[in-house]
Structure formats: C-alpha cells, structure tokens
C-alpha atoms as a PDB file:
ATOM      1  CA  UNK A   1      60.349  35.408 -60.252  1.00  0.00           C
ATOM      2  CA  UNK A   2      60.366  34.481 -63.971  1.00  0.00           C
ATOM      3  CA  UNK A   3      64.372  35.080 -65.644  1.00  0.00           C
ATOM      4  CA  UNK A   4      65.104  34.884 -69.373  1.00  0.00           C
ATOM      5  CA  UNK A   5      68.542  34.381 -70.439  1.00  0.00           C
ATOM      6  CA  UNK A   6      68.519  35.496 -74.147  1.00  0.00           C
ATOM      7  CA  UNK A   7      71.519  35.836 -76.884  1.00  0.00           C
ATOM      8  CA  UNK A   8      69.248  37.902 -79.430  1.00  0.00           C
ATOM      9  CA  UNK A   9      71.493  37.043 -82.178  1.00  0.00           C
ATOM     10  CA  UNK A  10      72.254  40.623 -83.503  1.00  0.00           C
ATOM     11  CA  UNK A  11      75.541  40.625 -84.031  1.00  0.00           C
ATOM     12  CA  UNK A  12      75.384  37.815 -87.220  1.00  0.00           C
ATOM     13  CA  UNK A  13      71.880  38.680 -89.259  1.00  0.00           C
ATOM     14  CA  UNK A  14      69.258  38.820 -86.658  1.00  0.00           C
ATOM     15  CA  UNK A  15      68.935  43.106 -87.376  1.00  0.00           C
ATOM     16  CA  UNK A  16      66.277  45.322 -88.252  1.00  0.00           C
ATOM     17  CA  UNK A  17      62.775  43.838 -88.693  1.00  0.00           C
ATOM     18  CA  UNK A  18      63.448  40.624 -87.505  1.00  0.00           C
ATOM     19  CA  UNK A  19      65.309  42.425 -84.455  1.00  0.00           C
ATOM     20  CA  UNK A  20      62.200  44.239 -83.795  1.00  0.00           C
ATOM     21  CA  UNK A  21      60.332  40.879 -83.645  1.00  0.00           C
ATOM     22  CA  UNK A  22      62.455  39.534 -81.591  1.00  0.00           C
ATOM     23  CA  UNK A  23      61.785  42.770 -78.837  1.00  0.00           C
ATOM     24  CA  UNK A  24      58.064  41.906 -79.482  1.00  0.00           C
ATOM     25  CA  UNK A  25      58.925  38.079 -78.673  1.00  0.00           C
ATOM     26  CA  UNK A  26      60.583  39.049 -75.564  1.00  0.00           C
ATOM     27  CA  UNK A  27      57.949  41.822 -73.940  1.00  0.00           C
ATOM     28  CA  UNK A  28      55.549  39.208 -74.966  1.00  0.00           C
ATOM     29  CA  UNK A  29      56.671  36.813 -71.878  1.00  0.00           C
ATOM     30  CA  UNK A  30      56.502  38.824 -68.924  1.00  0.00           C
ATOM     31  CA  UNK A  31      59.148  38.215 -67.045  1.00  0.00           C
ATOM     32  CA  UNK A  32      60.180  40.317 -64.273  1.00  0.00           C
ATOM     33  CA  UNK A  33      64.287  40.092 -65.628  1.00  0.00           C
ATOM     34  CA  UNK A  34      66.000  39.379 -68.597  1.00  0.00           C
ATOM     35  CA  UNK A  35      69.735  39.014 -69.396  1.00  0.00           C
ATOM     36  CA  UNK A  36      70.295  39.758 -72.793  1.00  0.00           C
ATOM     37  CA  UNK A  37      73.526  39.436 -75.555  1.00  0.00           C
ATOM     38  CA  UNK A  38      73.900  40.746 -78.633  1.00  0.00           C
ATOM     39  CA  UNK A  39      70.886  43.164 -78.234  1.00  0.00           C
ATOM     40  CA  UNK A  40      70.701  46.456 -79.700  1.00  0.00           C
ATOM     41  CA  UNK A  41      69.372  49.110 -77.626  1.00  0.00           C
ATOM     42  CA  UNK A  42      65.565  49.885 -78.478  1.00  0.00           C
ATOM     43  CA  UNK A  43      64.013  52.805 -76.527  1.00  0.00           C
ATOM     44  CA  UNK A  44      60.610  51.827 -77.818  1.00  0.00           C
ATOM     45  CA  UNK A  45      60.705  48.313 -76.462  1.00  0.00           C
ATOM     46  CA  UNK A  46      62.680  48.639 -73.554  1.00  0.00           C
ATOM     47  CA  UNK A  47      60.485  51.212 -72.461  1.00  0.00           C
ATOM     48  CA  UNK A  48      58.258  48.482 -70.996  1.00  0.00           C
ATOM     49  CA  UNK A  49      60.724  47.597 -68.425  1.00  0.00           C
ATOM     50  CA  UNK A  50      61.895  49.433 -64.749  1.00  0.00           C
ATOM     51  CA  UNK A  51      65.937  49.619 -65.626  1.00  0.00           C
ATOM     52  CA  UNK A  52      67.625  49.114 -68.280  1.00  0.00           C
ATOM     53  CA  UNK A  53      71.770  48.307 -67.967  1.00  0.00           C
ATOM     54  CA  UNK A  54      73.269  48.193 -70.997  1.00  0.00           C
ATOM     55  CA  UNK A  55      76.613  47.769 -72.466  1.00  0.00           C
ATOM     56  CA  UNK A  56      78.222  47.631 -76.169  1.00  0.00           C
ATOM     57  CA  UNK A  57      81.170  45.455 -76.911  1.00  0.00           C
ATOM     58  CA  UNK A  58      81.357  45.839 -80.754  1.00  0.00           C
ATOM     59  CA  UNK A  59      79.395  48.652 -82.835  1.00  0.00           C
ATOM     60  CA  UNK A  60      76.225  48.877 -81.612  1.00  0.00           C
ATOM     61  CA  UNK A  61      75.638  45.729 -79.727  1.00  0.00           C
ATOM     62  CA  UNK A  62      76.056  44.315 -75.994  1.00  0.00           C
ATOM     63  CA  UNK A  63      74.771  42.761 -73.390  1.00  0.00           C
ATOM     64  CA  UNK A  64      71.833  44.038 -71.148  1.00  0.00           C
ATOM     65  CA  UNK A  65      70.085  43.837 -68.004  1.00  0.00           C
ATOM     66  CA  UNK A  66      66.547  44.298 -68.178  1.00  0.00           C
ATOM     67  CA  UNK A  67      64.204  44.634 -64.550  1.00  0.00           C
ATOM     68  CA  UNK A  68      60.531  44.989 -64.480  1.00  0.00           C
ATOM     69  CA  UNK A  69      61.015  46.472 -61.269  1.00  0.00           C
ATOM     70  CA  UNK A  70      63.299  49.487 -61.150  1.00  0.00           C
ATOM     71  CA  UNK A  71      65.436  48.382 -57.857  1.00  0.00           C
ATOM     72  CA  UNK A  72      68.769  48.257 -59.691  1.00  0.00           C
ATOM     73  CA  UNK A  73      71.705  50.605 -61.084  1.00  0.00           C
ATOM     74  CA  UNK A  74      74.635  49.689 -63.616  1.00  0.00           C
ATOM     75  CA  UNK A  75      77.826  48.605 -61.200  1.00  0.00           C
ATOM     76  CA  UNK A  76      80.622  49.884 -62.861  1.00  0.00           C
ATOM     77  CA  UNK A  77      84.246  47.991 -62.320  1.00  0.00           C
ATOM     78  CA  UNK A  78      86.909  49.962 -60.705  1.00  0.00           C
ATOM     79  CA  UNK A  79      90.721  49.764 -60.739  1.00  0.00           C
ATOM     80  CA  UNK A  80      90.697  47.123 -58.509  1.00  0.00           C
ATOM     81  CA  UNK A  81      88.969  45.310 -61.706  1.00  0.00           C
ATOM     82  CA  UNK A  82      91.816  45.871 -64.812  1.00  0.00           C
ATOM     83  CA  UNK A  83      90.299  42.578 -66.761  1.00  0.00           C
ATOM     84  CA  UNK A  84      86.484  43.654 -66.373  1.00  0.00           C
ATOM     85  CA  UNK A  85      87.579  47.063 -67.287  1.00  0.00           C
ATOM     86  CA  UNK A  86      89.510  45.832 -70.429  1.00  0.00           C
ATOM     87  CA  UNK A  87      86.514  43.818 -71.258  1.00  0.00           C
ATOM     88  CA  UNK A  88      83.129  45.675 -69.922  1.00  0.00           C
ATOM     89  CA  UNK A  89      81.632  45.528 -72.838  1.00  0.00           C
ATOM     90  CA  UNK A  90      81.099  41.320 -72.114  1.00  0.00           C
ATOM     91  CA  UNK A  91      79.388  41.710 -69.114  1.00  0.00           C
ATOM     92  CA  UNK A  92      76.166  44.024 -67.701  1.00  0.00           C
ATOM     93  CA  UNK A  93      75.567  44.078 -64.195  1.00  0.00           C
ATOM     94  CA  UNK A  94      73.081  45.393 -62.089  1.00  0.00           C
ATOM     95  CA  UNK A  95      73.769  46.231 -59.097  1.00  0.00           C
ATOM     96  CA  UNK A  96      70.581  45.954 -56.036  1.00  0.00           C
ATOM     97  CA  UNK A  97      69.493  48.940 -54.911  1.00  0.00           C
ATOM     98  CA  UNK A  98      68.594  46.858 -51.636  1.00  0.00           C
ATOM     99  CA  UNK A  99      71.517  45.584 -49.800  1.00  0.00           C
ATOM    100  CA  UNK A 100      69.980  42.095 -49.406  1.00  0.00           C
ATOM    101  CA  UNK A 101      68.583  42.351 -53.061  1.00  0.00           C
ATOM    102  CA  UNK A 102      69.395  39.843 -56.019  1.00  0.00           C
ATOM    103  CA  UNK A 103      72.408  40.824 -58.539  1.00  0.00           C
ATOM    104  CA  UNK A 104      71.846  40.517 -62.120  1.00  0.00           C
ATOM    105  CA  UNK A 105      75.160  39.857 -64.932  1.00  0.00           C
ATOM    106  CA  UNK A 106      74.560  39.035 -68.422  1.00  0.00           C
ATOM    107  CA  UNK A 107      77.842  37.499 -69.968  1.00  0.00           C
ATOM    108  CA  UNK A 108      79.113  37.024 -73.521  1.00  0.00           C
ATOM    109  CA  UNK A 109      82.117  35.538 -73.728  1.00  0.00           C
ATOM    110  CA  UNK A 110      83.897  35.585 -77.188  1.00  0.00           C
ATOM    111  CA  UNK A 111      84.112  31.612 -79.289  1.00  0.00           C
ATOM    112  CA  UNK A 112      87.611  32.717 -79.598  1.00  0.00           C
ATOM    113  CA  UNK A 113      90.038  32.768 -76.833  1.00  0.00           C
ATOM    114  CA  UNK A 114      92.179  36.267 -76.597  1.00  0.00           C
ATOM    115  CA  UNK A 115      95.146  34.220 -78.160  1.00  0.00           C
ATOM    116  CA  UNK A 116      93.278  33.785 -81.456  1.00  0.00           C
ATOM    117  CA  UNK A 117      90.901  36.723 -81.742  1.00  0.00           C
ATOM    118  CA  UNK A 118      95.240  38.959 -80.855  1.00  0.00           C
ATOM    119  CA  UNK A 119      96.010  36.282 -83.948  1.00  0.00           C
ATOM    120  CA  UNK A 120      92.991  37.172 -86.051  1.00  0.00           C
ATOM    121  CA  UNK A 121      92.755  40.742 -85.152  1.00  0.00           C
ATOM    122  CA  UNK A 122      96.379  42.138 -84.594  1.00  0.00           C
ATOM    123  CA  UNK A 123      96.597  44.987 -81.395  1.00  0.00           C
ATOM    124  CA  UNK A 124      93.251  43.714 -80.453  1.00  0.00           C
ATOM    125  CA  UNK A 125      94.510  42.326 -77.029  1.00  0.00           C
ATOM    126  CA  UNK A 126      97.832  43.812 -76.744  1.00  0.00           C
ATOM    127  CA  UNK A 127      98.970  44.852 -73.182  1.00  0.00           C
ATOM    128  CA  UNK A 128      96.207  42.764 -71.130  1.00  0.00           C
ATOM    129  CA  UNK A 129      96.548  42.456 -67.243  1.00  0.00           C
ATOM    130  CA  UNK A 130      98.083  39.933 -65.491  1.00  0.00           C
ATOM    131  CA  UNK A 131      96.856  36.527 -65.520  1.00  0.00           C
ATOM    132  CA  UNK A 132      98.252  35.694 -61.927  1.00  0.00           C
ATOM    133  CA  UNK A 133      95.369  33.814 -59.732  1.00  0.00           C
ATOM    134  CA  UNK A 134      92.708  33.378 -62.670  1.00  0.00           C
ATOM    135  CA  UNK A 135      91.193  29.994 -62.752  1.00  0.00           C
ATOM    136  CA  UNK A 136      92.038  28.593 -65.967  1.00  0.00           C
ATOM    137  CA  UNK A 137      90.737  25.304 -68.169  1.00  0.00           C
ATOM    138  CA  UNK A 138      93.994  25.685 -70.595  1.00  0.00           C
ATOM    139  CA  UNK A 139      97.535  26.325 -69.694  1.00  0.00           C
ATOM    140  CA  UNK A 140      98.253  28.194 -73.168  1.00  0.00           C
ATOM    141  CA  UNK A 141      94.583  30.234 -73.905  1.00  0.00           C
ATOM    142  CA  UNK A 142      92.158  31.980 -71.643  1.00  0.00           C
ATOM    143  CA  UNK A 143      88.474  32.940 -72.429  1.00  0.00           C
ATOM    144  CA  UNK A 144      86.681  36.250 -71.605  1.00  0.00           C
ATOM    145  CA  UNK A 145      84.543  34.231 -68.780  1.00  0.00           C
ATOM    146  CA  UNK A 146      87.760  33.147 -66.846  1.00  0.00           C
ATOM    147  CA  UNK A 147      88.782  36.545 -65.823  1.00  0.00           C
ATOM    148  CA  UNK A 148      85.492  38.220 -65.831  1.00  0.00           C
ATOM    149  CA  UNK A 149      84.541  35.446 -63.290  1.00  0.00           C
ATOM    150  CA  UNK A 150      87.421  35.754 -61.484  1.00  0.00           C
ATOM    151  CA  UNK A 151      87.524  39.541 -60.918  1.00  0.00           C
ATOM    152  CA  UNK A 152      83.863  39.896 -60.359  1.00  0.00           C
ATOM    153  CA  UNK A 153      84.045  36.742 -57.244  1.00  0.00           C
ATOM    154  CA  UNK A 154      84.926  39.723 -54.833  1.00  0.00           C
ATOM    155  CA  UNK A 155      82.290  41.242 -55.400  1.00  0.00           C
ATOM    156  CA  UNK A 156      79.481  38.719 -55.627  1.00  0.00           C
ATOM    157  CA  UNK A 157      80.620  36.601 -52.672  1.00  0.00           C
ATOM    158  CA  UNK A 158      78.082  36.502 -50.110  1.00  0.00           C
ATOM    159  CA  UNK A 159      75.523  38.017 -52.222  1.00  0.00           C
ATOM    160  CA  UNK A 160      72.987  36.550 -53.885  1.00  0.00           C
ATOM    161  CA  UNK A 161      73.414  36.573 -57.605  1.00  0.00           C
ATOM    162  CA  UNK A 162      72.413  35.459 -61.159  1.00  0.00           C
ATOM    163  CA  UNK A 163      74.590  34.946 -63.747  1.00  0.00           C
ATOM    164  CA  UNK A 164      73.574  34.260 -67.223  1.00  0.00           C
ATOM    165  CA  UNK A 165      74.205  33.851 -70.849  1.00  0.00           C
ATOM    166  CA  UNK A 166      76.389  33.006 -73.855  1.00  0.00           C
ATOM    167  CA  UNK A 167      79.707  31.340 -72.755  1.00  0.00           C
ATOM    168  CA  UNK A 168      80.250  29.753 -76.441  1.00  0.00           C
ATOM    169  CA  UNK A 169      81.321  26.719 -74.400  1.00  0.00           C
ATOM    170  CA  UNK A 170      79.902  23.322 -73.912  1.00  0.00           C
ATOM    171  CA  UNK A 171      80.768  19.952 -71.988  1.00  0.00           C
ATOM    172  CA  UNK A 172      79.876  18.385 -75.309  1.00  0.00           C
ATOM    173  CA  UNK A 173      82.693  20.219 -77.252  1.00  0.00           C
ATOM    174  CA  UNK A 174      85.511  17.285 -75.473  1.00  0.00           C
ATOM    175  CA  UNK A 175      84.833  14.194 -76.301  1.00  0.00           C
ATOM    176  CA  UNK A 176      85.827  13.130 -72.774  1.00  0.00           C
ATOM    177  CA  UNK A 177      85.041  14.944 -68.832  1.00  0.00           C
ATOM    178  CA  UNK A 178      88.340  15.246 -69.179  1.00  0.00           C
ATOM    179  CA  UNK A 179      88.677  18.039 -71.162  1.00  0.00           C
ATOM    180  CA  UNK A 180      89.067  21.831 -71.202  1.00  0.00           C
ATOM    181  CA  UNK A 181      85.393  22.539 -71.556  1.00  0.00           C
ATOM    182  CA  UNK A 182      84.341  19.997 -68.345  1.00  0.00           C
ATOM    183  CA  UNK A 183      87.826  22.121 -66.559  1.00  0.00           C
ATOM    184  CA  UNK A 184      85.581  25.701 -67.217  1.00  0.00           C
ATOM    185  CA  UNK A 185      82.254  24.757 -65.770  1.00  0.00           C
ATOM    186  CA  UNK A 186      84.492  22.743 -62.560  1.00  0.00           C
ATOM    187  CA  UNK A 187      86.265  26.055 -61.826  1.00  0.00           C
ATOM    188  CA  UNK A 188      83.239  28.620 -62.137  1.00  0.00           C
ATOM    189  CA  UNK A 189      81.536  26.003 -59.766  1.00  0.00           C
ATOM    190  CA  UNK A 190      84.475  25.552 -57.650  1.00  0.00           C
ATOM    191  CA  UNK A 191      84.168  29.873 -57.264  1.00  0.00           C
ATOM    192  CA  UNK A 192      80.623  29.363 -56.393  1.00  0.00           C
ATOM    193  CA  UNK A 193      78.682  30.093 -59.469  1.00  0.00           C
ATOM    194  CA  UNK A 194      76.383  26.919 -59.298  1.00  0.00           C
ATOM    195  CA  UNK A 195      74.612  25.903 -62.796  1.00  0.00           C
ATOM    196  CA  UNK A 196      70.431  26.676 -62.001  1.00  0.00           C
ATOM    197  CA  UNK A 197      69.449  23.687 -64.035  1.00  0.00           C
ATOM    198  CA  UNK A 198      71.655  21.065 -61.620  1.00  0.00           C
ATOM    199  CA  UNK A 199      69.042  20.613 -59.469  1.00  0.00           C
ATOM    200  CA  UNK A 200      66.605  20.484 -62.185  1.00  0.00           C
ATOM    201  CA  UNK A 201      68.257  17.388 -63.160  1.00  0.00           C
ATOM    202  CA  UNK A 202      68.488  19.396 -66.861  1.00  0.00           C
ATOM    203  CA  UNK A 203      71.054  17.704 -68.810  1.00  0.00           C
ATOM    204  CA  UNK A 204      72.904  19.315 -71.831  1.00  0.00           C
ATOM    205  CA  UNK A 205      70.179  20.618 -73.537  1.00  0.00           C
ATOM    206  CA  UNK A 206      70.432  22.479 -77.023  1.00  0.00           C
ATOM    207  CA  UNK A 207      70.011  25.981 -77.044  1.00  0.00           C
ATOM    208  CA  UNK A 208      72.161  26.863 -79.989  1.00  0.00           C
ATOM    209  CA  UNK A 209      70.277  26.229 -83.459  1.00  0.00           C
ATOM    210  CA  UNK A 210      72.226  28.193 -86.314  1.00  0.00           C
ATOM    211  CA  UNK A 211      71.632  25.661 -89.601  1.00  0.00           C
ATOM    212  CA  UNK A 212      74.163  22.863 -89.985  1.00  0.00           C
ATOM    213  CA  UNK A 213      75.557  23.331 -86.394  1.00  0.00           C
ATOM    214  CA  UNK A 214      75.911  20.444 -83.703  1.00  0.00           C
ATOM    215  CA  UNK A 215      73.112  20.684 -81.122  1.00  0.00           C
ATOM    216  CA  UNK A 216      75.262  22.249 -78.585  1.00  0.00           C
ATOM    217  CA  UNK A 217      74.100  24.190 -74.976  1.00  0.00           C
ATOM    218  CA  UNK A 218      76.088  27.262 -75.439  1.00  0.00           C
ATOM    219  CA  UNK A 219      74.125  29.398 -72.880  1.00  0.00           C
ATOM    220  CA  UNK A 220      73.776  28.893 -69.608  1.00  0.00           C
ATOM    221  CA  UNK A 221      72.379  30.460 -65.800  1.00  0.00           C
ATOM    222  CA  UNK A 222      74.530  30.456 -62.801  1.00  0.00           C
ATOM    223  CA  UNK A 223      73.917  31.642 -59.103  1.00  0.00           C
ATOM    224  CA  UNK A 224      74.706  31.166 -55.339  1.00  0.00           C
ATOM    225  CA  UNK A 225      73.954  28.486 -53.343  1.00  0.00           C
ATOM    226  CA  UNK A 226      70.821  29.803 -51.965  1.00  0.00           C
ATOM    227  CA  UNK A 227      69.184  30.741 -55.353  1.00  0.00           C
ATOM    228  CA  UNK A 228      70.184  27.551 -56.707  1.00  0.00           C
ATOM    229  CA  UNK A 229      67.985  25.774 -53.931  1.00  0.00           C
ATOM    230  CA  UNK A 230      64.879  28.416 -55.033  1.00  0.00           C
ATOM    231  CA  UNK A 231      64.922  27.113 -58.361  1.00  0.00           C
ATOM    232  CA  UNK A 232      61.502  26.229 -59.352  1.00  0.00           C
ATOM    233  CA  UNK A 233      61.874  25.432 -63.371  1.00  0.00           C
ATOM    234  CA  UNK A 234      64.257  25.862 -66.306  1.00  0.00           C
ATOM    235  CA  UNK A 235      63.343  25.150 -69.501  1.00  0.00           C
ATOM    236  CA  UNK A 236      64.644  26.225 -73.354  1.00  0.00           C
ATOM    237  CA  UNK A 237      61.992  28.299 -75.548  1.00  0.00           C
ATOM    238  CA  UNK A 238      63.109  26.434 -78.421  1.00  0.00           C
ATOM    239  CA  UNK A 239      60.362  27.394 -80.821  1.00  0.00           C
ATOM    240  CA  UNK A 240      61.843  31.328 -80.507  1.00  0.00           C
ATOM    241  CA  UNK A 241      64.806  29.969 -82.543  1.00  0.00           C
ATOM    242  CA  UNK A 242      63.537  26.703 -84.512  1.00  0.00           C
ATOM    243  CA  UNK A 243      59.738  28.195 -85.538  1.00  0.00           C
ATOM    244  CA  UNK A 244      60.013  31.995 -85.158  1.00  0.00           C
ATOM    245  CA  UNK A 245      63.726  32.189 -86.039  1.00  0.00           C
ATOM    246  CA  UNK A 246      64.027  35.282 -84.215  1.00  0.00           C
ATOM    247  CA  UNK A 247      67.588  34.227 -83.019  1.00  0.00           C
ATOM    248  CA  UNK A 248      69.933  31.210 -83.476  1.00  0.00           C
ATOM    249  CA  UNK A 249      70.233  30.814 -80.178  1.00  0.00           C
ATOM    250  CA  UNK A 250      67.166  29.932 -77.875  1.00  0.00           C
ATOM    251  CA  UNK A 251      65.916  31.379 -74.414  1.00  0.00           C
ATOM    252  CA  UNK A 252      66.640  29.577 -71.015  1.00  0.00           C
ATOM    253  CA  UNK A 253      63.262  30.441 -68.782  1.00  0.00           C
ATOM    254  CA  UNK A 254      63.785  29.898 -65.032  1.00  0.00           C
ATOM    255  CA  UNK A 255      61.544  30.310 -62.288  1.00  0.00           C
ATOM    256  CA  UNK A 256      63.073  31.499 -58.523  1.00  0.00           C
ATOM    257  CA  UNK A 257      61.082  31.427 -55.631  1.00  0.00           C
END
C-alpha cells in the first residue's frame, strides 16, 4: 500500500492554476491513499479516487482523506469529543468500513498555539473545553495536535491507524532534546502514535521549502505498533516543492505491507 502525506499549500499562494497542477501532480502517483492539508476540494480531480473525506477549517480549505478503494466513511466526533468538535476542521478521518480495516486522519495543526492565534485574533478561542488529562509539551500554551491526539486515543486504540501531516513542529526548532518540541513527539509516542520513518532509520529530513526558511521536517506519518513494523519505505518527493513548486511543503511517500 503506497500513502502520501501532502500539505498542498493552498492556504498561502499555491491557488488556481498552480492548484490544479498540483491535483495533476498528485493523481499522477498512484497511490492507493492520500492525506491531504490545505487542499481545496476539486470534483474533477478527486473524481479519480473511491472516497473522498473532506473537511474545511478556514474559507475554502481543509484537510482530506483520499482512498482509491471506497472502504471508508467520514467519522464524525461526538460529545464525548468537545476539543475535536471545536476544532474538526484540523483533522479528516476515515473511518474503515471493515472492522479490522486501516484508519486514515490527516492533521493540520495551526504554527500558532491557541494562546497566540486568541491574542492575534480576539474571540477566536474563547470558551474552549477543559484542558484536564491532555498531554502537554508547555505548561502555559497548547497546540491543536495535543488535544486532537488526546481525544481521538479512545478511539484509535487497538485499531490500526495512520496518522499524517502538517504538525508545524520540529525536534530541530529547540536547540536541545530538551525542549518543548522533543516533549510533543515523546507524548504522541508515549499515546501510541509511533513515527513510520523510526524504523526506517529516517532522520529529520526537510520537507518544508518556502524561500528563506530553515530546512525544517514540519510533516510527519504516525501509526500503531503493528503498521509501524509493515513499513516498507518512506521517502520525501522533494522535487514536487523544490523543481515543480507546486507546494512549499513536500510529500512524505510510504510504503505498508
């Protein structure tokens, strides 16, 4: 099973033609999922695929879910989930329609923590849920991934699951393992979302290539222990953002057995 874990970029330029090139780009590879972020919905591409599980978090962008086969439905969080409800429009999952079938969540979590996008954007976070239990990697900010990951353990415990794309986070951002970045990626392993490219022996590799930046790994593939031993390959596509520039940030390919 071939996965790409795509943020299409089309929430800062990467609209219109060069979106459409960028669909193109993607149908081109063939692979039997994709977990998309900052796509815009386009009938006439994602045609091509089984099921498509969409959602928008700001005007007419989101994440997606994208099957070749059509064994999967959107899961939809329930009052039992009050951050994934607050903030659905982070996170697409697709639910198997086989009980011992593969789950599928495509994650973008926000550069700014709720703290600064409530200081940036006044009302924008106001009344959130209660923080009680959430794994955190700062004692005064949270990111979208904490509770998203958090709320949707439940659910994903004793399944098996992949988990992939944009956390706007990387080990290299602290200078030390001591830091909040290195705290994130310990507590999403520590709740059982295992890194794919571990075993791989796949260091920090850059997948982020917006001009001037820092050659960080902002995106990333998680799953459960049993996937993570099927893991045949992970690589970057990095000519998709360096040569095509279709996107400044670059796919993650992985191959499952």
């Amino acid at each position: 099973m071939k996965i790409l874990t795509w943020n299409m970029g089309a929430a800062f330029g990467f609209r219109g033609a060069k979106h459409e090139l960028a669909w193109e780009w993607l149908n081109a590879q063939d692979a039997d999922v994709a977990l998309l972020q900052e796509v815009v919905p386009r009938p006439e591409f994602s045609s091509a695929w089984g099921s498509t599980i969409w959602t928008n978090k700001y005007q007419n962008w989101g994440s997606a879910v994208l099957t070749k086969a059509n064994q999967h439905v959107k899961w939809s969080p329930t009052d039992a989930h009050p951050w994934l409800r607050r903030i659905g429009g982070a996170v697409a999952i697709a639910q198997p329609v086989e009980p011992d079938g593969l789950w599928f969540v495509s994650v973008h979590s926000d550069a700014s923590s709720f703290e600064n996008t409530h200081k940036r954007y006044p009302k924008t976070y106001a009344h959130l849920p209660s923080r009680d239990g959430i794994a955190r990697c700062s004692t005064t900010e949270m990111w979208e991934i904490e509770p998203l990951a958090h709320e949707l353990r439940p659910t994903l415990r004793g399944q098996q699951f992949v988990m992939g794309g944009d956390l706007n986070s990387s080990r290299l951002f602290d200078t030390t393992s001591e830091g909040e970045n290195w705290r994130l990626f310990e507590n999403l392993k520590s709740q059982g979302y295992l890194d794919l490219g571990t075993r791989q022996g796949v260091p920090e590799r850059q997948t982020y290539f917006k001009q001037n930046a820092r050659p960080f790994q902002l995106d990333y593939v998680f799953g459960d222990a049993l996937t993570e031993s099927r893991v045949r390959s992970w690589q970057v596509h990095t000519q998709a953002a360096q040569e095509l520039n279709l996107s400044d940030h670059a796919p993650i390919e992985i191959e499952i057995d």
